[in-house]
Structure formats: structure tokens, C-alpha cells
PDB file of N, CA and C in Angstrom:
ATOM      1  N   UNK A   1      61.117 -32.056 102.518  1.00  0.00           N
ATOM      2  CA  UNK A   1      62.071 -31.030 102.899  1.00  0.00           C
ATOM      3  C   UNK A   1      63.395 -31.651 103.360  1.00  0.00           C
ATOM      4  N   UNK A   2      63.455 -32.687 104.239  1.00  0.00           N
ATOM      5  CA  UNK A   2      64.672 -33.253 104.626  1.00  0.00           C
ATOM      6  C   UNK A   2      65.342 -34.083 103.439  1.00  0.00           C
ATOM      7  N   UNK A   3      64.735 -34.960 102.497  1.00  0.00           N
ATOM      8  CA  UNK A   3      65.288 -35.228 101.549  1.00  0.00           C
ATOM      9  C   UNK A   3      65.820 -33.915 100.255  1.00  0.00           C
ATOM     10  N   UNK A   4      65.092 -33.366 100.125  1.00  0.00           N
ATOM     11  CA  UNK A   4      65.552 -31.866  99.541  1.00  0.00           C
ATOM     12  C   UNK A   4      67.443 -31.305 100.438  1.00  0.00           C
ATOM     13  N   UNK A   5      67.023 -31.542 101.560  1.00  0.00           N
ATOM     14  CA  UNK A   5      68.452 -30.795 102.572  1.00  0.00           C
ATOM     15  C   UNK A   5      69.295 -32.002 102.591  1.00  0.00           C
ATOM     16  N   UNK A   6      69.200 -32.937 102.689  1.00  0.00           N
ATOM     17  CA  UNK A   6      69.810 -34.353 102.586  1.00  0.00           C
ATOM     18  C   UNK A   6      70.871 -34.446 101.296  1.00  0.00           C
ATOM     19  N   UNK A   7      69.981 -33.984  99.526  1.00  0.00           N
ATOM     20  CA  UNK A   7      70.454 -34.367  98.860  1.00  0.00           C
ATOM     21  C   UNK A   7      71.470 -32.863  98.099  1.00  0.00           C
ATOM     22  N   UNK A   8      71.279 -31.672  98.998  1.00  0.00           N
ATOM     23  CA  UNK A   8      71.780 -30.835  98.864  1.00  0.00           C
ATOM     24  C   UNK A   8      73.233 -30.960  99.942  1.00  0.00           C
ATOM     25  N   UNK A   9      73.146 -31.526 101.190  1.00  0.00           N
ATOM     26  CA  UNK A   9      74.015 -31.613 101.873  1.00  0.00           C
ATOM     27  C   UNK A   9      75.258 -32.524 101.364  1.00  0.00           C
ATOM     28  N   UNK A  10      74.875 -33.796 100.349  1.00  0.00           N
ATOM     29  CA  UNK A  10      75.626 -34.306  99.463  1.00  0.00           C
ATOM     30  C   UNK A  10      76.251 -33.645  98.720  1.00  0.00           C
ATOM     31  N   UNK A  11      75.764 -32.539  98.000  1.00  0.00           N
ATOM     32  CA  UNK A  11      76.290 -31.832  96.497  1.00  0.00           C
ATOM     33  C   UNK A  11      77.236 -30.817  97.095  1.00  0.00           C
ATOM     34  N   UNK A  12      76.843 -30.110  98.534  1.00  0.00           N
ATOM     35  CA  UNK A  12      77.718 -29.656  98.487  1.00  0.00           C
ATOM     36  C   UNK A  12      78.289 -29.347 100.553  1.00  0.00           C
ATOM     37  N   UNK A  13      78.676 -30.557 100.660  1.00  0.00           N
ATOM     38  CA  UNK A  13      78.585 -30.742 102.005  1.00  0.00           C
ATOM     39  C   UNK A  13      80.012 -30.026 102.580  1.00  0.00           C
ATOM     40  N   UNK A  14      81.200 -29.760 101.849  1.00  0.00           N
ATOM     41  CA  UNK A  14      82.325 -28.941 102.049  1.00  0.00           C
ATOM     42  C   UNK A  14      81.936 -27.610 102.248  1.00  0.00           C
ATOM     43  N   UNK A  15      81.200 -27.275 101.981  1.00  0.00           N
ATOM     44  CA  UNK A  15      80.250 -25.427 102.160  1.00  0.00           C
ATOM     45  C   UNK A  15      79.761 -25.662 103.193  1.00  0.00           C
ATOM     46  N   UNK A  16      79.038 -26.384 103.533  1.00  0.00           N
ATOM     47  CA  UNK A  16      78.007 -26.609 104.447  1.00  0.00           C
ATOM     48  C   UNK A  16      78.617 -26.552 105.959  1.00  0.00           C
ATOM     49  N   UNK A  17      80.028 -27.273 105.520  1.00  0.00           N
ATOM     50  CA  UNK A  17      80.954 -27.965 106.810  1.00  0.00           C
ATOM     51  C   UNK A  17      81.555 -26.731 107.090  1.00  0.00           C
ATOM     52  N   UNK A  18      82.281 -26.193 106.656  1.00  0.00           N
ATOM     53  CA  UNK A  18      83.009 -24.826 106.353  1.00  0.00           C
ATOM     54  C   UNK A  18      82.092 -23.778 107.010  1.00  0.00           C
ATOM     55  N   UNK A  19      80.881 -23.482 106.563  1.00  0.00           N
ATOM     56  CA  UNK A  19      79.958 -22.799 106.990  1.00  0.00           C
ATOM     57  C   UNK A  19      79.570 -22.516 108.060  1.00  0.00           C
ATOM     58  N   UNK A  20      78.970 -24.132 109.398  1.00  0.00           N
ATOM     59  CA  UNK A  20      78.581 -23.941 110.078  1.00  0.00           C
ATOM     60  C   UNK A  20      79.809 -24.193 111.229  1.00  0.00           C
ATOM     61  N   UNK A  21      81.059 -24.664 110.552  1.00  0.00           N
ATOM     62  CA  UNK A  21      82.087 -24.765 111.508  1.00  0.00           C
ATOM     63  C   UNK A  21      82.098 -22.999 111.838  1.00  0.00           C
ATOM     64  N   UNK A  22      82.438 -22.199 111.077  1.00  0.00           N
ATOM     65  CA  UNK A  22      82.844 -21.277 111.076  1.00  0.00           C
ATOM     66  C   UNK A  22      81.950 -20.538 112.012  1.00  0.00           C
ATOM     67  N   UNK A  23      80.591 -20.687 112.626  1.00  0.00           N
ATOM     68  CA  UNK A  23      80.072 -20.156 113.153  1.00  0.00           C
ATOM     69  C   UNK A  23      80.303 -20.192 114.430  1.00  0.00           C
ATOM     70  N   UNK A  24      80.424 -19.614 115.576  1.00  0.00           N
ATOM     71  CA  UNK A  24      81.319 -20.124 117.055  1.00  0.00           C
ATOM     72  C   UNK A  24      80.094 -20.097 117.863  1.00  0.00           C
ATOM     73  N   UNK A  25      79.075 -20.074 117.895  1.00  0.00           N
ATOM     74  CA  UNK A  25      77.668 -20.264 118.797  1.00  0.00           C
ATOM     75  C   UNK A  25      77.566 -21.703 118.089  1.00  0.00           C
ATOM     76  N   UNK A  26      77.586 -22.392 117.284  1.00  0.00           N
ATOM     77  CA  UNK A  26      77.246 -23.871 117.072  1.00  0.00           C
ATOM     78  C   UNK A  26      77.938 -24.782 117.752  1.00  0.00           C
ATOM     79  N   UNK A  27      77.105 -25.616 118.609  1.00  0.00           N
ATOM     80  CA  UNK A  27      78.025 -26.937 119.461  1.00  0.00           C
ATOM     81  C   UNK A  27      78.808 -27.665 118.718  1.00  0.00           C
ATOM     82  N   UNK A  28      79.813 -27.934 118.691  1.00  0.00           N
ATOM     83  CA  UNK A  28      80.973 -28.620 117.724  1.00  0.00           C
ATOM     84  C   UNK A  28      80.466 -30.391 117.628  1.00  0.00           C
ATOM     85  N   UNK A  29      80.153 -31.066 118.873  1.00  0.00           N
ATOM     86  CA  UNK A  29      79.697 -31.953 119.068  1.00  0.00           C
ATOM     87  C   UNK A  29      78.510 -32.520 118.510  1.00  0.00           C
ATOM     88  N   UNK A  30      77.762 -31.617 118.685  1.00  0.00           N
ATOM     89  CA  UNK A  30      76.250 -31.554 118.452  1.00  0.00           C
ATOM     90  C   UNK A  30      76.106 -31.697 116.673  1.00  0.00           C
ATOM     91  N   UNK A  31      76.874 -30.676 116.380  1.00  0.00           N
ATOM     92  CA  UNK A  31      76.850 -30.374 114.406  1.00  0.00           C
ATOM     93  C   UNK A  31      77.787 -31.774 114.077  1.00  0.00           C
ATOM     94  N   UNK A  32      78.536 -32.044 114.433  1.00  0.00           N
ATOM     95  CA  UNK A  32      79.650 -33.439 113.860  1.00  0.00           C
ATOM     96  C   UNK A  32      78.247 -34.653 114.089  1.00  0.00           C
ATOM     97  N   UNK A  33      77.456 -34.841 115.383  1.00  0.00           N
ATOM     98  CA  UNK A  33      76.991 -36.263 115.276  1.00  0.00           C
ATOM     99  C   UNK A  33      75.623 -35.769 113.894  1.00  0.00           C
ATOM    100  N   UNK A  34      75.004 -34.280 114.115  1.00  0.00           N
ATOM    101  CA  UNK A  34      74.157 -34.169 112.658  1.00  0.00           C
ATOM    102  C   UNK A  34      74.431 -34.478 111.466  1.00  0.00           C
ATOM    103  N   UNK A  35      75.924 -33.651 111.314  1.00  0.00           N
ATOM    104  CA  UNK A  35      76.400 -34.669 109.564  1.00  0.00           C
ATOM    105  C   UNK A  35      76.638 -36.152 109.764  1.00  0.00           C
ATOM    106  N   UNK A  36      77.066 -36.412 110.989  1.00  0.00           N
ATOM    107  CA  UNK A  36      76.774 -38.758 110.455  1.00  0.00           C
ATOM    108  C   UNK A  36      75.930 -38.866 110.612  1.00  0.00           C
ATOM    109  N   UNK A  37      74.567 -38.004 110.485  1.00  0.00           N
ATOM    110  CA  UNK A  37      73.354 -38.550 109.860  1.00  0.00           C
ATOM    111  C   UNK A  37      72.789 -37.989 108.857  1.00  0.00           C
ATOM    112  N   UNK A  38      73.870 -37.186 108.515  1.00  0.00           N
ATOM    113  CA  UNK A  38      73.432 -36.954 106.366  1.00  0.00           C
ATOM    114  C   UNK A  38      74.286 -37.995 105.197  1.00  0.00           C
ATOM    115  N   UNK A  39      73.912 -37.234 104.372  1.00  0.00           N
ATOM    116  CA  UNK A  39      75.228 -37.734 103.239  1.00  0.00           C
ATOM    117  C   UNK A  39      76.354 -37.199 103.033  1.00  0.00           C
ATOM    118  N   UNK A  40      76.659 -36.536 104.039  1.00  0.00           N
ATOM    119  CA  UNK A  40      78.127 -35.459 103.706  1.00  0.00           C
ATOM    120  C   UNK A  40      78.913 -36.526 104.069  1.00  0.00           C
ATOM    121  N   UNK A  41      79.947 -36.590 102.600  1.00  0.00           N
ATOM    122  CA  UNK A  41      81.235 -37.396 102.579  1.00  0.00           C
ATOM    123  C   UNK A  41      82.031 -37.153 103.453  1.00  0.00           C
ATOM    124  N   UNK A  42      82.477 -37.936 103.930  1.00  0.00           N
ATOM    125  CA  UNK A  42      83.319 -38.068 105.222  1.00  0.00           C
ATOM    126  C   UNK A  42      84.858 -37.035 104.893  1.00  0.00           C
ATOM    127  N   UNK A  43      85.261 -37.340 103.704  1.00  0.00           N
ATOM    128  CA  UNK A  43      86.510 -36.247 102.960  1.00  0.00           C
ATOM    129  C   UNK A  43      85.857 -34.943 103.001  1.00  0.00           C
ATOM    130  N   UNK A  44      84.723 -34.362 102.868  1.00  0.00           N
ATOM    131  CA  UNK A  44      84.280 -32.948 102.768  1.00  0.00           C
ATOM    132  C   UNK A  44      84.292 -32.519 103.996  1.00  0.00           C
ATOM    133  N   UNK A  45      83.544 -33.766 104.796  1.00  0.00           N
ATOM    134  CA  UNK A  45      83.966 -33.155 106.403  1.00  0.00           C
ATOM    135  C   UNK A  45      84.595 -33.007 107.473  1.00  0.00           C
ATOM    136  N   UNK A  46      86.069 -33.631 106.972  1.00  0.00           N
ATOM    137  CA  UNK A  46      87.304 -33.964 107.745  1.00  0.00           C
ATOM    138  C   UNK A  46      87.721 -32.836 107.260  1.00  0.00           C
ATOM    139  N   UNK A  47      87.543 -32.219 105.876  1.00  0.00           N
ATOM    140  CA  UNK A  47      88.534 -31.110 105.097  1.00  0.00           C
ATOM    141  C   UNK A  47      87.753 -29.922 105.542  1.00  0.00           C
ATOM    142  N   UNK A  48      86.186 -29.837 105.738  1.00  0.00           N
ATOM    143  CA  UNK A  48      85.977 -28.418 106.149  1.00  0.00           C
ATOM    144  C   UNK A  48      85.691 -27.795 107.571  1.00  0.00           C
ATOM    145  N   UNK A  49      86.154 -29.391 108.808  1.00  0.00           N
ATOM    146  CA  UNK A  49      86.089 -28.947 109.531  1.00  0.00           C
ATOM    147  C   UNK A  49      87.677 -28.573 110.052  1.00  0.00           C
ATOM    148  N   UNK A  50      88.572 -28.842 109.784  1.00  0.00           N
ATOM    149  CA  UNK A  50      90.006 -28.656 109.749  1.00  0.00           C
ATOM    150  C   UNK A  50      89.921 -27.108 109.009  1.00  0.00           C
ATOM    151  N   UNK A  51      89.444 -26.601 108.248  1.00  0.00           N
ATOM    152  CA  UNK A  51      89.976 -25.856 107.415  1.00  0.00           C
ATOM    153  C   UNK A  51      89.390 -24.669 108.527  1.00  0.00           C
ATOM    154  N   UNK A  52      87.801 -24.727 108.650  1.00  0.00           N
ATOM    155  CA  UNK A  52      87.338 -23.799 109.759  1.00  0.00           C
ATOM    156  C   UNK A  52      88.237 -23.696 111.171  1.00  0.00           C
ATOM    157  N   UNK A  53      88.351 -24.965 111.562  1.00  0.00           N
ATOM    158  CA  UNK A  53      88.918 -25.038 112.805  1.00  0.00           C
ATOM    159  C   UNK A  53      90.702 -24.103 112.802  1.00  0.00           C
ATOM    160  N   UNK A  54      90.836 -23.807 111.253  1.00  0.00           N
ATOM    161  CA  UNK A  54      92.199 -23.294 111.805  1.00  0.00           C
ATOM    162  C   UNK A  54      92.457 -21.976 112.070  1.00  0.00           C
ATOM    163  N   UNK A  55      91.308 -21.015 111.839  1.00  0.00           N
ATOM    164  CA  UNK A  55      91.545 -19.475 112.382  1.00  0.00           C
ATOM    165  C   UNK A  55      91.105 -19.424 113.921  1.00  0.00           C
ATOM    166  N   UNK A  56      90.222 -20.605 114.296  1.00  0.00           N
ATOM    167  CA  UNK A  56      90.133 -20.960 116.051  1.00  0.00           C
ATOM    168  C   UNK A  56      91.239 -21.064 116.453  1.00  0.00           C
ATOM    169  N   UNK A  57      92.153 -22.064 116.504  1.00  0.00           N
ATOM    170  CA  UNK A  57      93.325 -22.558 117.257  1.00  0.00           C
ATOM    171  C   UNK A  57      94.309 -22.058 116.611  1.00  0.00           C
ATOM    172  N   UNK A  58      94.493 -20.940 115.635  1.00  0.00           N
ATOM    173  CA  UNK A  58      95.381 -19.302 115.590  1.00  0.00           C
ATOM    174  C   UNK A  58      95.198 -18.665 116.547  1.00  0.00           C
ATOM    175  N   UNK A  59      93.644 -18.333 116.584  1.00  0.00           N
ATOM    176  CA  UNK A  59      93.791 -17.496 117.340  1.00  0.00           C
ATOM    177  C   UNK A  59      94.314 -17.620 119.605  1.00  0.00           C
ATOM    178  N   UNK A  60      94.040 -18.840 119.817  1.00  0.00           N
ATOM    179  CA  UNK A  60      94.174 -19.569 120.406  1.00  0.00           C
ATOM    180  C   UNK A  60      95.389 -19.170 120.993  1.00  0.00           C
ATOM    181  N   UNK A  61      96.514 -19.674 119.802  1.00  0.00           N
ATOM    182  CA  UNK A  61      97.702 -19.270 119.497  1.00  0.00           C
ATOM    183  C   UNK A  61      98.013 -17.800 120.473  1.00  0.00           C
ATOM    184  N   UNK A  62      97.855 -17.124 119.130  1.00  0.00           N
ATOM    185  CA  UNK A  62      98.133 -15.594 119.654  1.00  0.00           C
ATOM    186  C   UNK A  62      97.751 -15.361 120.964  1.00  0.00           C
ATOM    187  N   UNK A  63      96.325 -15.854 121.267  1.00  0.00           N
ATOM    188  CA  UNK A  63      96.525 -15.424 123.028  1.00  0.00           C
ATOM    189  C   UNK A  63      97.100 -16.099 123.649  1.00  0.00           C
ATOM    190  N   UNK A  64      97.662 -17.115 123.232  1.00  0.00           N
ATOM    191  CA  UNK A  64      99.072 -17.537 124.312  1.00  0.00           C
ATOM    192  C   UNK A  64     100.096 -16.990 124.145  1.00  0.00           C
ATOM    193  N   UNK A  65     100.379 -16.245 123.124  1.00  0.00           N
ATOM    194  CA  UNK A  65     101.712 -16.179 122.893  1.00  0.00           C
ATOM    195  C   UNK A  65     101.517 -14.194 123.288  1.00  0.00           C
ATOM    196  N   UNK A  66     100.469 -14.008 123.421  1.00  0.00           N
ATOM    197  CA  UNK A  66     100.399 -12.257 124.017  1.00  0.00           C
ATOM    198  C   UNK A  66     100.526 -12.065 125.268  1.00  0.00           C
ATOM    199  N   UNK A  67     100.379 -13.452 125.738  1.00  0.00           N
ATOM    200  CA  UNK A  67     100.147 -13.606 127.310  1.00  0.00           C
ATOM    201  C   UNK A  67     101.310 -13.702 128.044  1.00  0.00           C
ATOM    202  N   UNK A  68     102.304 -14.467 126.924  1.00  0.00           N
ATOM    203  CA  UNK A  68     103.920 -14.427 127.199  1.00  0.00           C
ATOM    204  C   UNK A  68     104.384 -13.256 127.221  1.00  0.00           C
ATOM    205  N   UNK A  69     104.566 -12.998 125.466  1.00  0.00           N
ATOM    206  CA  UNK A  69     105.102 -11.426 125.002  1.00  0.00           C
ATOM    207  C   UNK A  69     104.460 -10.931 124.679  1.00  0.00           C
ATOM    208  N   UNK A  70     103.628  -9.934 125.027  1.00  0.00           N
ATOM    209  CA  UNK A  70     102.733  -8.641 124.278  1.00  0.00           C
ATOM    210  C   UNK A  70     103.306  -8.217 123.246  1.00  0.00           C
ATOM    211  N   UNK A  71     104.689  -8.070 123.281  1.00  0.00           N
ATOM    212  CA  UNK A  71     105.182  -7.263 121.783  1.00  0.00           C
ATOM    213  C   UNK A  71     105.430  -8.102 121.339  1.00  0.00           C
ATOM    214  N   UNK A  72     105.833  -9.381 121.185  1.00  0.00           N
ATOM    215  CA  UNK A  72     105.971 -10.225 120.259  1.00  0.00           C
ATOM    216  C   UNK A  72     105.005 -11.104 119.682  1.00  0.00           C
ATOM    217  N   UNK A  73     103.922 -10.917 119.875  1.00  0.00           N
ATOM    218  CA  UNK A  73     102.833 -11.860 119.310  1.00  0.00           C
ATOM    219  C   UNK A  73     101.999 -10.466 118.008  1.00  0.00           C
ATOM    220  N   UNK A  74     102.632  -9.976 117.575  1.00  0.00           N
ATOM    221  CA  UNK A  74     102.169  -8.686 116.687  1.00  0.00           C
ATOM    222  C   UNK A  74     101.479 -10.348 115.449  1.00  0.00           C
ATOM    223  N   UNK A  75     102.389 -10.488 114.665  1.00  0.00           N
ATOM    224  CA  UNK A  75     102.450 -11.621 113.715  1.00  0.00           C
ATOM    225  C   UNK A  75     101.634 -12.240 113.734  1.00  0.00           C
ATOM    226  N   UNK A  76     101.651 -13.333 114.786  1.00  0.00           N
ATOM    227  CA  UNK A  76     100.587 -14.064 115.164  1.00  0.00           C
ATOM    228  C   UNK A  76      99.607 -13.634 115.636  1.00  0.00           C
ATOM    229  N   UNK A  77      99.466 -12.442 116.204  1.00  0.00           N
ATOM    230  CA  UNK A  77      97.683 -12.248 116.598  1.00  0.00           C
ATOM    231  C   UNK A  77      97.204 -11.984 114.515  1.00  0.00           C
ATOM    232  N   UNK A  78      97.777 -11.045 113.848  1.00  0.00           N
ATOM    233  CA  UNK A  78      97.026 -11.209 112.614  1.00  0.00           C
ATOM    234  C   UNK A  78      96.764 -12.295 111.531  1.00  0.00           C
ATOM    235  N   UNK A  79      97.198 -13.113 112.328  1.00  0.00           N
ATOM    236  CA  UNK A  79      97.054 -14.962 111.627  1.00  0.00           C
ATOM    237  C   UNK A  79      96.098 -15.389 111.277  1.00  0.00           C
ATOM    238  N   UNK A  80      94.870 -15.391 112.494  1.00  0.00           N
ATOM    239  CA  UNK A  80      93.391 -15.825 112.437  1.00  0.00           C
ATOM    240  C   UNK A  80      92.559 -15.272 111.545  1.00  0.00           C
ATOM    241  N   UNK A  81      93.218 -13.799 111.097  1.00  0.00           N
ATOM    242  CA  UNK A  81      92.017 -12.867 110.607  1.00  0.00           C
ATOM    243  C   UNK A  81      92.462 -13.113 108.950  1.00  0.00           C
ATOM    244  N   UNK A  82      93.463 -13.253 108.753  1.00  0.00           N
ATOM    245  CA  UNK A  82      93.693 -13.383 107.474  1.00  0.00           C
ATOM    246  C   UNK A  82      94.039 -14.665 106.750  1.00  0.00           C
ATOM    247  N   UNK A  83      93.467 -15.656 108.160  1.00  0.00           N
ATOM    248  CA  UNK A  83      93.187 -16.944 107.518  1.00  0.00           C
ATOM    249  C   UNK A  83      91.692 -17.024 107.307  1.00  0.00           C
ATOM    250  N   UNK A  84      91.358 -16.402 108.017  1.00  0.00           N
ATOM    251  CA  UNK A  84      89.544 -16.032 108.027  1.00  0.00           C
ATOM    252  C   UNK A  84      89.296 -15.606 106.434  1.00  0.00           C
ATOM    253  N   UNK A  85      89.699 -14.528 106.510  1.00  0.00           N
ATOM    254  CA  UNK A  85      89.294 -13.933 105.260  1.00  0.00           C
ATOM    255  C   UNK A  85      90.047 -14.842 103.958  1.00  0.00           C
ATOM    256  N   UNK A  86      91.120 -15.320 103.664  1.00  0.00           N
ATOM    257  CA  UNK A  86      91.781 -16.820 103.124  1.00  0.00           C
ATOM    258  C   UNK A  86      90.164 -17.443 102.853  1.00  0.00           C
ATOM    259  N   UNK A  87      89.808 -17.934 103.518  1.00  0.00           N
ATOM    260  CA  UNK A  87      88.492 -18.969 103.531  1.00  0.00           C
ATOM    261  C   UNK A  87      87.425 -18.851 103.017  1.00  0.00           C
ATOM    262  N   UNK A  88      87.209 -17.010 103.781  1.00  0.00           N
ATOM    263  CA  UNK A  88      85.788 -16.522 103.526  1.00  0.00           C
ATOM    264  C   UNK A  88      86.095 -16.811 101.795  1.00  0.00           C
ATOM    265  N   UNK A  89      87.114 -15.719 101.393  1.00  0.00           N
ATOM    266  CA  UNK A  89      86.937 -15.497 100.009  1.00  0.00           C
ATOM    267  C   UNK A  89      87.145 -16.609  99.065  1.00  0.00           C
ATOM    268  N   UNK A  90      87.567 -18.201  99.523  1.00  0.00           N
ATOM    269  CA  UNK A  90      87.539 -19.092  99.035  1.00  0.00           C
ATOM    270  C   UNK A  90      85.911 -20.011  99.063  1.00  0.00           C
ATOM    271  N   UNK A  91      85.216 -19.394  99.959  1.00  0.00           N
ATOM    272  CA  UNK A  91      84.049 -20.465 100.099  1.00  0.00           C
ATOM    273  C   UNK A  91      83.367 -19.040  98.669  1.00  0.00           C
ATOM    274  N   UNK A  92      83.460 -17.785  98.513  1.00  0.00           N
ATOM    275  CA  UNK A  92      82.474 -16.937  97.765  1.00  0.00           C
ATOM    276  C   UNK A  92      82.889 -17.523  96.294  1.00  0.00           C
ATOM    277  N   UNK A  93      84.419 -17.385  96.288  1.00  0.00           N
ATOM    278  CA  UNK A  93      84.856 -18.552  94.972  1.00  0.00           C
ATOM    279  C   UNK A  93      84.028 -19.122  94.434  1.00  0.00           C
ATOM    280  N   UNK A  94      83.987 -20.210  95.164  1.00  0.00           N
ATOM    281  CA  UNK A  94      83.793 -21.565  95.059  1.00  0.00           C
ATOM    282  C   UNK A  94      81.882 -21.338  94.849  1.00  0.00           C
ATOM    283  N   UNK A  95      81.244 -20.414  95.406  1.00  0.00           N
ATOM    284  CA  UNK A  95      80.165 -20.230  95.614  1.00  0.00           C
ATOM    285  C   UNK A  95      79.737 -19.576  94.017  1.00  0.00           C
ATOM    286  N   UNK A  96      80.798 -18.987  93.699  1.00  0.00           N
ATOM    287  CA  UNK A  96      80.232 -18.445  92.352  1.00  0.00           C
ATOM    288  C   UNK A  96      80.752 -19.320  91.347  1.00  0.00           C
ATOM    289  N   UNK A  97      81.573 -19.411  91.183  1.00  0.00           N
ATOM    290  CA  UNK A  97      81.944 -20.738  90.190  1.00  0.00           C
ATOM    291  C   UNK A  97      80.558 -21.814  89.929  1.00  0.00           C
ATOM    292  N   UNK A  98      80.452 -22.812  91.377  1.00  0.00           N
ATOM    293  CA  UNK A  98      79.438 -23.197  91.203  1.00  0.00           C
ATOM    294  C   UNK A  98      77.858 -22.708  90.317  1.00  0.00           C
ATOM    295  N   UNK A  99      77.472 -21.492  90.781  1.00  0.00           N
ATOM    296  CA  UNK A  99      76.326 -20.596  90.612  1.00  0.00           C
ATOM    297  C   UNK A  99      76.765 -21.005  88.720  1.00  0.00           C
ATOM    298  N   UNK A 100      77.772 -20.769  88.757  1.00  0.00           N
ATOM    299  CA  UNK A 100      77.956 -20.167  86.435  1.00  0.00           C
ATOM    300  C   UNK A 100      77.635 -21.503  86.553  1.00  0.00           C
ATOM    301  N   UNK A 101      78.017 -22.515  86.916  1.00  0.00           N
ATOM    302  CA  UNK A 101      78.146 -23.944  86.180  1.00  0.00           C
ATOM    303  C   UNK A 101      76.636 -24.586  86.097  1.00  0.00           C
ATOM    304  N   UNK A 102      76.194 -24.512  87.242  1.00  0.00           N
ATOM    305  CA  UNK A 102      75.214 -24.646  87.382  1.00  0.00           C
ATOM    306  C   UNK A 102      73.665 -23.875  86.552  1.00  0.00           C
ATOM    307  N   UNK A 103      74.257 -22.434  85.939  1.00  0.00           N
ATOM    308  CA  UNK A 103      73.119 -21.431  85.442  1.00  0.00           C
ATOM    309  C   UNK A 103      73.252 -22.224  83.727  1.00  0.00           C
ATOM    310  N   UNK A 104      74.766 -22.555  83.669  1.00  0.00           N
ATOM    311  CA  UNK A 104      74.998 -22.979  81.947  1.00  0.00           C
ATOM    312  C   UNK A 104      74.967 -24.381  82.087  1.00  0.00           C
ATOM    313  N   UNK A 105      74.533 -25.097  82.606  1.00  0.00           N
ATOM    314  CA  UNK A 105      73.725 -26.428  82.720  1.00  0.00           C
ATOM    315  C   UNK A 105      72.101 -26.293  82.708  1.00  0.00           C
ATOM    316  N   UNK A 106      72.020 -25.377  83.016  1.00  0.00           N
ATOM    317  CA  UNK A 106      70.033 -25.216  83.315  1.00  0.00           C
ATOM    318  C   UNK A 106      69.284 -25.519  81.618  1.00  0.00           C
ATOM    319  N   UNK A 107      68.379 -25.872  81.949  1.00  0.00           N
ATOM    320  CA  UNK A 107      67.587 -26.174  80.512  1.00  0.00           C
ATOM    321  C   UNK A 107      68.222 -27.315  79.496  1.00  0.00           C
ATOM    322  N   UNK A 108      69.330 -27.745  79.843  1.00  0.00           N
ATOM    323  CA  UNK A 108      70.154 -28.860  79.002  1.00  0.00           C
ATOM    324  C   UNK A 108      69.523 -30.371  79.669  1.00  0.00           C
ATOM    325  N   UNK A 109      69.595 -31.031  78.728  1.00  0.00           N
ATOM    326  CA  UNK A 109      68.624 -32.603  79.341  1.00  0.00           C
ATOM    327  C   UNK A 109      69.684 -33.162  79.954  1.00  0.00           C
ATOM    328  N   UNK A 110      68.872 -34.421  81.039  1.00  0.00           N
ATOM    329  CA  UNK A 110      69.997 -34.145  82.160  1.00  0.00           C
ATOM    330  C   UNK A 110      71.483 -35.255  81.347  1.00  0.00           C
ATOM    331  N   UNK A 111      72.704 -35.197  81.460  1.00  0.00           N
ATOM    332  CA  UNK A 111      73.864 -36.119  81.075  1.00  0.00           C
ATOM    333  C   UNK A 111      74.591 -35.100  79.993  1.00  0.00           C
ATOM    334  N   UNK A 112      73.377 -33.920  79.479  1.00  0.00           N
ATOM    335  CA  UNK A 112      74.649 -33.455  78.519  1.00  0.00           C
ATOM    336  C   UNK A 112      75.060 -31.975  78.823  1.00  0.00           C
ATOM    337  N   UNK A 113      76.039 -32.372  79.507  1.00  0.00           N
ATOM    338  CA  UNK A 113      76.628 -30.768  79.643  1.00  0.00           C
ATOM    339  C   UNK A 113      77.453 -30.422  79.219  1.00  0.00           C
ATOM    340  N   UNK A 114      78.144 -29.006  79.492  1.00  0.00           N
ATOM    341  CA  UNK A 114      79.223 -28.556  78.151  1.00  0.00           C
ATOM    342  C   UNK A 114      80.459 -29.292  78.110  1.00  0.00           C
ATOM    343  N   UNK A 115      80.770 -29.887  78.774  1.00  0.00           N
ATOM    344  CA  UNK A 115      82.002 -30.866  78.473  1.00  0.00           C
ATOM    345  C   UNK A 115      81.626 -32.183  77.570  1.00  0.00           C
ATOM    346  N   UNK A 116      80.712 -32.723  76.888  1.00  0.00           N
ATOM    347  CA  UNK A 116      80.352 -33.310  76.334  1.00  0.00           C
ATOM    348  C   UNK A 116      80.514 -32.627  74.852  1.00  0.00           C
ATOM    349  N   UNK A 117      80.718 -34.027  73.639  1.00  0.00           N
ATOM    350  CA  UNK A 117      81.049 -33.572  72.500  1.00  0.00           C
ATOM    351  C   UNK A 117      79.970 -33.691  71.709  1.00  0.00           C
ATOM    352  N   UNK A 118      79.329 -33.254  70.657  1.00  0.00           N
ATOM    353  CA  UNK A 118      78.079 -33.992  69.626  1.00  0.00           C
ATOM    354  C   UNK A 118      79.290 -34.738  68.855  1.00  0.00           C
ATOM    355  N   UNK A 119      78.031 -36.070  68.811  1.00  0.00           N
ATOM    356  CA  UNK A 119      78.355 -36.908  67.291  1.00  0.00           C
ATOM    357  C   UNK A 119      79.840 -37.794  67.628  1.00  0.00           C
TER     358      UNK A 119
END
């Protein structure tokens, strides 16, 4: 089972990172020392914890800046949410893309997939 989650956390460890960053009950600390003990590339997880981390410290933002000006933080309070949704609908992307590539690879022996030429 852990080699199964191990070699899945490789293939697609930018989802994974993205994923559980995005969740705000997960210890930030705690999940960063778990992936340096998978195979998640260090680029997947610099990029998906930055990418999660930025509708946090928007929103962050906006309550400082409501705390100043109530009427002027209109802008910035809707920052977080529509960087949120920015993401969400980029990880479902990315989630289905994968899914086709992966369904029109199935049953093909493994090295030849459709980008490959005969002959």
C-alpha cells in the first residue's frame, strides 16, 4: 500500500501538494516534513505549495486592509475567492486531461503511446 501511495505521489505529487495545502485543518509543518519522505519532486512541491498558499495570505490581506478601510478593501476581500476558484478549476483541468490520457493509453503495451509513430 505505501509503495502503491509512494509511486502515485511521484506521478502526480503537484495535485497532491495543491490538494492537501488547500485544506486549512492540515498542519503545514507536519504535511511539508511527510512529502521529504516521499517522492514528490521538490519543483511540484515548492509550486503547489505557493500556489495553495496564495488565496491564504489574500485573504490575510483583505483582513488587514478591512481593518484599516472597510470601504476600501471591497477588491481585495474578493481576491482569495477567485483565486480559489482560479485553482480549484485548474487542479479539475488538469484532473481530467490526465483521466483522457491515461483511459487512451490503457490496453497499449507499455512504451507505445499515441505520440509514437509505426515503422
Amino acid at each position: 500500500m505505501l509503495r502503491w501511495l509512494d509511486a502515485w505521489l511521484e506521478r502526480r505529487g503537484l495535485l497532491a501538494v495543491v490538494s492537501v495545502r488547500m485544506i486549512p485543518l492540515a498542519p503545514f509543518g507536519l504535511i511539508g516534513y511527510g512529502y521529504g519522505t516521499t517522492s514528490v519532486r521538490p519543483w511540484h512541491y515548492l509550486l503547489g505549495t505557493a500556489a495553495a498558499a496564495a488565496p491564504s495570505a489574500l485573504s490575510y490581506a483583505a483582513l488587514g486592509a478591512a481593518v484599516v478601510d472597510p470601504r476600501g478593501a471591497t477588491l481585495v476581500a474578493y481576491a482569495p475567492a477567485v483565486l480559489g476558484l482560479v485553482i480549484s478549476a485548474a487542479v479539475v483541468l488538469y484532473l481530467r486531461l490526465s483521466a483522457r490520457e491515461h483511459a487512451s493509453t490503457d490496453g497499449q503495451p507499455t512504451g507505445a503511446g499515441p505520440a509514437q509513430a509505426d515503422g
